[in-house]
N, C-alpha and C. Protein backbone atom coordinates (compact mmCIF):
# COMPACT_ATOMS: atom_id res chain seq x y z
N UNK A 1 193.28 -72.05 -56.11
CA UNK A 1 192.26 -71.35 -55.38
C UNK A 1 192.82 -70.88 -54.04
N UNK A 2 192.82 -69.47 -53.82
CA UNK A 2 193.45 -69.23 -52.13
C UNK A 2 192.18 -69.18 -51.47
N UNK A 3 192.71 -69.73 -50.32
CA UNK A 3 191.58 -69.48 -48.57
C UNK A 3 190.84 -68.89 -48.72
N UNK A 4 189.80 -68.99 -48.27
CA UNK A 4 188.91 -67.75 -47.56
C UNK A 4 189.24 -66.67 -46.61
N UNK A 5 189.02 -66.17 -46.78
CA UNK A 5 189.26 -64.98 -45.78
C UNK A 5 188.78 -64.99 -44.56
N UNK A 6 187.97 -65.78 -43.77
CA UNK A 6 187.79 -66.48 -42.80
C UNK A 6 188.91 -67.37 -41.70
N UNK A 7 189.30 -67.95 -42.63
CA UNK A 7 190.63 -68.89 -42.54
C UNK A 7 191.87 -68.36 -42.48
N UNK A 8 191.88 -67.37 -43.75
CA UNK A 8 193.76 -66.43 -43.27
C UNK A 8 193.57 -65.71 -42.21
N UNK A 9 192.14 -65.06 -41.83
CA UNK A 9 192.25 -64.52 -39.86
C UNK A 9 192.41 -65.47 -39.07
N UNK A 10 191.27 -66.38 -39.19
CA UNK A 10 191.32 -67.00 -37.40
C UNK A 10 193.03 -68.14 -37.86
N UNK A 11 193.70 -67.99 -38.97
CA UNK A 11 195.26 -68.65 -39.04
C UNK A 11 195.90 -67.75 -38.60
N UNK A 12 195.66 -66.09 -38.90
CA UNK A 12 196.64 -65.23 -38.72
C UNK A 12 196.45 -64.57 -37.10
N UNK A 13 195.21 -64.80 -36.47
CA UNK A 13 194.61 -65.03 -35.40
C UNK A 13 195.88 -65.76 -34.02
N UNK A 14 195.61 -67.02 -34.55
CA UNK A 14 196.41 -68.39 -33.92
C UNK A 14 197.78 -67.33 -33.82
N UNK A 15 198.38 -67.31 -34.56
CA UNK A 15 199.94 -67.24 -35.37
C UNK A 15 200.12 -65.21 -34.73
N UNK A 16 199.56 -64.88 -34.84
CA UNK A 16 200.58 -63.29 -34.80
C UNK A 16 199.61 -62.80 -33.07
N UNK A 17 198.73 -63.31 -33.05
CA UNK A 17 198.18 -62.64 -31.41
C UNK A 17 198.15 -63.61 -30.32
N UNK A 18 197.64 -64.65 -30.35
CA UNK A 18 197.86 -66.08 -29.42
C UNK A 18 199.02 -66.30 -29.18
N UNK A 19 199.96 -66.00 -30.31
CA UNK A 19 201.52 -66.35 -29.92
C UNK A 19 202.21 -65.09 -29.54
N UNK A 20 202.03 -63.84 -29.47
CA UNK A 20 202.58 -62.47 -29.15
C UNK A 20 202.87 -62.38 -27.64
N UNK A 21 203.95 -62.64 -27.50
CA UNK A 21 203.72 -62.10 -25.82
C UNK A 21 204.38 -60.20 -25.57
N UNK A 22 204.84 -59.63 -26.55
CA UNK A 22 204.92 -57.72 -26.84
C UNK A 22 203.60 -57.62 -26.97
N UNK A 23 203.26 -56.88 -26.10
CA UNK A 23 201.97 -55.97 -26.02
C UNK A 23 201.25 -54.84 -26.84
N UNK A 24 202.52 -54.03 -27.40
CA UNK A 24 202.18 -53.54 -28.51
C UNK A 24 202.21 -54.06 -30.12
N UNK A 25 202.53 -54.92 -30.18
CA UNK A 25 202.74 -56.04 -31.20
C UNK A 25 201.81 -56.89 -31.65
N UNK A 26 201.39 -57.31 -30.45
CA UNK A 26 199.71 -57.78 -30.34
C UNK A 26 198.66 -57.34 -30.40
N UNK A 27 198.69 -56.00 -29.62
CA UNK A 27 197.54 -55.17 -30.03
C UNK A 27 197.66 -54.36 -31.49
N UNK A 28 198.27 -54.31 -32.22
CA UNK A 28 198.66 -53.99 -33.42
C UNK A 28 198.34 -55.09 -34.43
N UNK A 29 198.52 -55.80 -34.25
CA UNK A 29 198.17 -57.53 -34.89
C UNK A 29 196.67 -57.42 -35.07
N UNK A 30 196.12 -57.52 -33.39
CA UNK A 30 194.91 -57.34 -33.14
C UNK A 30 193.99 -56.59 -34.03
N UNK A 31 194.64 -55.02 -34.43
CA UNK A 31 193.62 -54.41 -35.12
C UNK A 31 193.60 -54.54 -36.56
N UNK A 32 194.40 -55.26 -37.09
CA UNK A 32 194.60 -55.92 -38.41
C UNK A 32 193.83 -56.93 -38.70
N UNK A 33 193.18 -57.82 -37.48
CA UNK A 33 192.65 -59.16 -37.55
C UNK A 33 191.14 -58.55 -37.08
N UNK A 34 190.99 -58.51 -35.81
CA UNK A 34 190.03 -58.17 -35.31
C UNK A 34 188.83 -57.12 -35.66
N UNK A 35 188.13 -56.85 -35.62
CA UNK A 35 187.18 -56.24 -35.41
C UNK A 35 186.98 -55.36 -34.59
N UNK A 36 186.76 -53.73 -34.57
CA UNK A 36 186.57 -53.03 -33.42
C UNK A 36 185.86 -53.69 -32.32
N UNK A 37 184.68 -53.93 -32.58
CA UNK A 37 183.35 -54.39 -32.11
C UNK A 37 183.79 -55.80 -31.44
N UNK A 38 185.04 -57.18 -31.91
CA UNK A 38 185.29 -57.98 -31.71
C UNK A 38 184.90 -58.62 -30.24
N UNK A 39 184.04 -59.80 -30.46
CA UNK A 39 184.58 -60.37 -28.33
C UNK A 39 184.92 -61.87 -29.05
N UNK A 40 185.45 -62.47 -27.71
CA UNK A 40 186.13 -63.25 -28.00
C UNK A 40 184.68 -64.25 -26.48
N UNK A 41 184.88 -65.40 -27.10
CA UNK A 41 184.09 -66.38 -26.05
C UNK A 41 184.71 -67.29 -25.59
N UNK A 42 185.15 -67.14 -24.49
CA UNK A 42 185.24 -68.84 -23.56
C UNK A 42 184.49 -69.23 -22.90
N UNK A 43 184.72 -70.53 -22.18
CA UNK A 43 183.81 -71.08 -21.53
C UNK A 43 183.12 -70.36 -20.17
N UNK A 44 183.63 -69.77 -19.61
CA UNK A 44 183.42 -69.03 -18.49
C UNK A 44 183.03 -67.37 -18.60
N UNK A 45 184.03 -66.78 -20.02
CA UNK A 45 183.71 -65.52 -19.52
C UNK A 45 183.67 -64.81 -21.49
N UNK A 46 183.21 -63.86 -21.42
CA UNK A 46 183.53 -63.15 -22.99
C UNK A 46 183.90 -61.70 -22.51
N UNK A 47 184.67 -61.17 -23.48
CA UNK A 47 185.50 -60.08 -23.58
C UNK A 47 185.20 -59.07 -24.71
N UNK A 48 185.01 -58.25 -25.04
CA UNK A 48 184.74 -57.43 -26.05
C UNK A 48 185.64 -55.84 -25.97
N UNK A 49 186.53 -55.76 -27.59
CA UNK A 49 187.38 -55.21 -27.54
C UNK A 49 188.46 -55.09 -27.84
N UNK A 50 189.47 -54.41 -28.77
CA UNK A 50 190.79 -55.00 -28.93
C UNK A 50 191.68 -54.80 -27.39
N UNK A 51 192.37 -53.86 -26.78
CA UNK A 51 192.32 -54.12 -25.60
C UNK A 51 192.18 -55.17 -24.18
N UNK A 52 191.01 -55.25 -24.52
CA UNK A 52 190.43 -56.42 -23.71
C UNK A 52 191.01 -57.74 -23.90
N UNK A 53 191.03 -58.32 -25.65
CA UNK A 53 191.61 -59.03 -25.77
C UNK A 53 192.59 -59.29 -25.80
N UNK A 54 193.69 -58.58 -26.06
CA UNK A 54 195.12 -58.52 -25.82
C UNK A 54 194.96 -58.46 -24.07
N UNK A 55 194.50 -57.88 -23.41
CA UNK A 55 195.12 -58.44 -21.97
C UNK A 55 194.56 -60.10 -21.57
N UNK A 56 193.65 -60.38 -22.29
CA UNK A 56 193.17 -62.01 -22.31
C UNK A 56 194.16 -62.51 -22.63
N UNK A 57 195.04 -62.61 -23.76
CA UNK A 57 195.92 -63.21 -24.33
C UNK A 57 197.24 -62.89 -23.71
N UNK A 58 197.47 -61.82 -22.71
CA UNK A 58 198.65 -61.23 -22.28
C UNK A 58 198.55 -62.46 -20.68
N UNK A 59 197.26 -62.85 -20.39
CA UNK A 59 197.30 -63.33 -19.18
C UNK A 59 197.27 -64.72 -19.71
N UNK A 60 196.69 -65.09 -20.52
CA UNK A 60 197.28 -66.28 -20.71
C UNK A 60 199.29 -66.90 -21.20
N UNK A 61 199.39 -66.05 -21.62
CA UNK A 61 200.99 -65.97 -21.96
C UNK A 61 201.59 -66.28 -20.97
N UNK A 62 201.09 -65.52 -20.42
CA UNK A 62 202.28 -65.01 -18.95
C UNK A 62 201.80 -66.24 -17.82
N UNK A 63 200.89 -66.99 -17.95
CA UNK A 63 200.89 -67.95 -16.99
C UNK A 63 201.93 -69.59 -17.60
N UNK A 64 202.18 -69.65 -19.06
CA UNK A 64 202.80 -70.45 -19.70
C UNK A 64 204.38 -70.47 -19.73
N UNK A 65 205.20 -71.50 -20.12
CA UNK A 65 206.15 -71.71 -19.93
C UNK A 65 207.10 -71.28 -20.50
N UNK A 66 208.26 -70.64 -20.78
CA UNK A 66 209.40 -70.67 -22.02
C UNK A 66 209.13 -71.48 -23.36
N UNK A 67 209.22 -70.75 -24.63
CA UNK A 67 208.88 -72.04 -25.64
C UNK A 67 207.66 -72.20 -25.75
N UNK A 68 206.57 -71.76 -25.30
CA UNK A 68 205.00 -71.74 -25.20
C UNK A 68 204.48 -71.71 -26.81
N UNK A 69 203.67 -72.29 -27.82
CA UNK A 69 203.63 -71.48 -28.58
C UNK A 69 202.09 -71.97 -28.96
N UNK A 70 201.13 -71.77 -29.64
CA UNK A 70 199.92 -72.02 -29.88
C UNK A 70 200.08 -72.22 -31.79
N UNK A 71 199.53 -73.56 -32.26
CA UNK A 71 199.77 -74.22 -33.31
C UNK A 71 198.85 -75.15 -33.77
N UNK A 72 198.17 -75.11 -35.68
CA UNK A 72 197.50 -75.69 -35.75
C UNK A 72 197.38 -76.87 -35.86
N UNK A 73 196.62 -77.65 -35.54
CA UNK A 73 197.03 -79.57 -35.94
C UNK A 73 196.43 -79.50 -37.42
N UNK A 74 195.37 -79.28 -37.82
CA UNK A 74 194.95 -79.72 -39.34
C UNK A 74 194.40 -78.49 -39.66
N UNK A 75 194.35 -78.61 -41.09
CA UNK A 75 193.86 -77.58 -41.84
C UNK A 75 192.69 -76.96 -41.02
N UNK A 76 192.45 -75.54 -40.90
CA UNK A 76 191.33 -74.67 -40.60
C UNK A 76 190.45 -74.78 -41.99
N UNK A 77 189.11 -74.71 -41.47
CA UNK A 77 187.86 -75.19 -42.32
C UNK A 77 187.41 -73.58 -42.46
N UNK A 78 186.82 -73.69 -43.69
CA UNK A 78 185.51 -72.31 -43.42
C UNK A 78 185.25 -71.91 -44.98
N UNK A 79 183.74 -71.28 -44.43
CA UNK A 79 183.21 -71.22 -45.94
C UNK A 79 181.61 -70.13 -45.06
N UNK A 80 181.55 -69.58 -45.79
CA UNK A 80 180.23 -68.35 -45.55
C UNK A 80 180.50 -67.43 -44.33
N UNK A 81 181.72 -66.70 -44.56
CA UNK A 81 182.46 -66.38 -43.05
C UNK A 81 182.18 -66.49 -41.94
N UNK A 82 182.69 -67.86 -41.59
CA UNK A 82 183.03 -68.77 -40.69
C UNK A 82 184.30 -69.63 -40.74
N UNK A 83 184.83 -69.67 -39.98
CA UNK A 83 185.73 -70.75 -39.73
C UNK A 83 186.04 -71.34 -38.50
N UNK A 84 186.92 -72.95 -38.98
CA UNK A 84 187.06 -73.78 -37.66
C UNK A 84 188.12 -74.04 -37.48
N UNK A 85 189.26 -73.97 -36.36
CA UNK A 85 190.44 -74.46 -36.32
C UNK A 85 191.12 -75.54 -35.19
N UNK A 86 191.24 -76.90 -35.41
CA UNK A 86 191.73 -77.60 -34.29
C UNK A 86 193.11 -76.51 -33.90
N UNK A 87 193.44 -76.60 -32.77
CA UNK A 87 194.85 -76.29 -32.23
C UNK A 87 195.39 -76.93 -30.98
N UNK A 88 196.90 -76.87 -30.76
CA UNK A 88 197.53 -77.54 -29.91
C UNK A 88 198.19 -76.52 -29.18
N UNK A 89 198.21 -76.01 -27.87
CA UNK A 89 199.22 -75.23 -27.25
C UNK A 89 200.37 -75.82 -26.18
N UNK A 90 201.78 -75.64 -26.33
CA UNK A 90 202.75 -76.01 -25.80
C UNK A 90 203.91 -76.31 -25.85
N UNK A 91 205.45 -76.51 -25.30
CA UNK A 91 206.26 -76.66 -25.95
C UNK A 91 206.57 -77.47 -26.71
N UNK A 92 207.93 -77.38 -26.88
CA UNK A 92 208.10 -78.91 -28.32
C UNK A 92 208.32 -79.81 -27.95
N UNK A 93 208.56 -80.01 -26.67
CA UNK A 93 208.25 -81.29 -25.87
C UNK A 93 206.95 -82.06 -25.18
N UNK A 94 205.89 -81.20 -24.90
CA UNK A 94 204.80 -81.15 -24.58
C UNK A 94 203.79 -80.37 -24.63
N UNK A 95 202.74 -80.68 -24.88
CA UNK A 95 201.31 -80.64 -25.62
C UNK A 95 200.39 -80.05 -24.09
N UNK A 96 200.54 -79.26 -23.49
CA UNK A 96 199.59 -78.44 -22.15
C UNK A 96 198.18 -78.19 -22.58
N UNK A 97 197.63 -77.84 -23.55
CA UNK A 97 196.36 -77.57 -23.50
C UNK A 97 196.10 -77.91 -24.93
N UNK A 98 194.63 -78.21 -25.86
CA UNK A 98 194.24 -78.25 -27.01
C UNK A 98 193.04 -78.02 -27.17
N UNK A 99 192.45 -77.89 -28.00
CA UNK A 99 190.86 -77.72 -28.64
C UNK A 99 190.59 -77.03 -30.13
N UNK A 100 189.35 -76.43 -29.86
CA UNK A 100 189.07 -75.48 -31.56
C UNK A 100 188.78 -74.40 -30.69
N UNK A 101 188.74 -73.91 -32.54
CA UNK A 101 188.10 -72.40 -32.04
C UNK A 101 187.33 -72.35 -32.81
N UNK A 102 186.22 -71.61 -32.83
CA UNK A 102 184.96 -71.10 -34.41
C UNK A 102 185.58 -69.58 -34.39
N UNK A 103 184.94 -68.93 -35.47
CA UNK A 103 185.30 -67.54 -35.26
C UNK A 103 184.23 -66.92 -36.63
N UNK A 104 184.17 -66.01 -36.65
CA UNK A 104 183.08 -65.59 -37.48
C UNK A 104 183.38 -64.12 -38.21
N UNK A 105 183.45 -63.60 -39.44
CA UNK A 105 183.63 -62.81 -39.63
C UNK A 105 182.58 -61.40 -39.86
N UNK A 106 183.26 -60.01 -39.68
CA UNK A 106 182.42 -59.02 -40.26
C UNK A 106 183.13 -57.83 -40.96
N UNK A 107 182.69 -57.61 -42.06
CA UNK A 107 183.25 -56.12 -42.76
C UNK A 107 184.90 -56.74 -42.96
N UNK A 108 185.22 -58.03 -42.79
CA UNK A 108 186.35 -58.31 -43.25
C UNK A 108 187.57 -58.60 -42.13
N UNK A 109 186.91 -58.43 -40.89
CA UNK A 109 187.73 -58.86 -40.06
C UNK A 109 186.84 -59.82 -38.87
N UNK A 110 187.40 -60.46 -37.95
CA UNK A 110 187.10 -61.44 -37.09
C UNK A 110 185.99 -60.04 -35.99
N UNK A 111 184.20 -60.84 -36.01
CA UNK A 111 183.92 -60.37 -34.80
C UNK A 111 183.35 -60.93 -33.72
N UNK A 112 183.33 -62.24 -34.00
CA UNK A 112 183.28 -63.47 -33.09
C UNK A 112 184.23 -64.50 -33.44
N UNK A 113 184.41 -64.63 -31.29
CA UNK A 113 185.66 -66.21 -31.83
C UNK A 113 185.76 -66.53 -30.45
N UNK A 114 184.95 -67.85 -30.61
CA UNK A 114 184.78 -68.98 -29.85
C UNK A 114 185.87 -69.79 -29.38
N UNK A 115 186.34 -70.28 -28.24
CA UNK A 115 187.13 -71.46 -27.91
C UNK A 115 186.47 -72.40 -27.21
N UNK A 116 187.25 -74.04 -27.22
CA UNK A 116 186.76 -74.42 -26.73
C UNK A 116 188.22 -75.16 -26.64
N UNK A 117 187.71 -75.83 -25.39
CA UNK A 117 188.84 -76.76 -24.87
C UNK A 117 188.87 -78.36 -24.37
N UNK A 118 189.79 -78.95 -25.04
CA UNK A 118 189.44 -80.49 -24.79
C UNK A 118 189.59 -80.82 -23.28
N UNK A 119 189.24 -81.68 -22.75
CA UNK A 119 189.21 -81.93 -21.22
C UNK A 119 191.13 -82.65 -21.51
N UNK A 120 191.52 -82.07 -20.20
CA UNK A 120 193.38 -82.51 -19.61
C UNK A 120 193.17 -83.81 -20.29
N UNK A 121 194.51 -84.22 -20.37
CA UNK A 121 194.89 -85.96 -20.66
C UNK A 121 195.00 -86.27 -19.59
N UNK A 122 194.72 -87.75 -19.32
CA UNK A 122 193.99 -88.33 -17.75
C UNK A 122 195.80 -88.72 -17.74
């Protein structure tokens, strides 16, 4: 039985735009995955747009270290297009940030996608 189609975006999501730091590479990724219409939600702010999101993801890059890379811990869940993905971001020595994401599909590509983030290690 293969994935849902829920699951090979917000995987191919993680893997070809979260990890892109080429700009045109990403936004190219982007319109393969995404959704015209797409926003993306964090805790503070939402974005709507391919564009938009690639400079979200361009500013998060660029504040991270050499070796940076964003990676899943366990299988991504999903079923009635939806899906859930734990993830870990950081080098291979250390673990800088983690949480999930939800993400939601439409017409076959991602047009909601949620993050959330675990509180720092004390």
């Amino acid at each position: 039985m293969s994935e849902p189609l829920e699951v090979t975006l917000l995987n191919a999501s993680i893997a070809r735009v979260w990890n892109e730091r080429d700009d045109a590479v990403r936004l190219a990724a982007i319109a393969d995955i995404y959704h015209p219409d797409a926003t993306i939600f964090e805790p503070t702010r939402q974005v709507t747009g391919h564009q938009a999101i690639s400079d979200v993801v361009a500013g998060v890059l660029r504040d991270m270290p050499e070796g940076f890379r964003f990676e899943e811990t366990v299988p991504t869940l999903g079923h009635h297009g939806v899906a859930l993905a734990r993830w870990q971001g950081g080098t291979p020595d250390k673990v800088i940030v983690s949480g999930a994401d939800a993400a939601k599909i439409a017409d076959g590509k991602l047009i909601e996608h949620y993050f959330f983030f675990d509180a720092p290690p004390a």
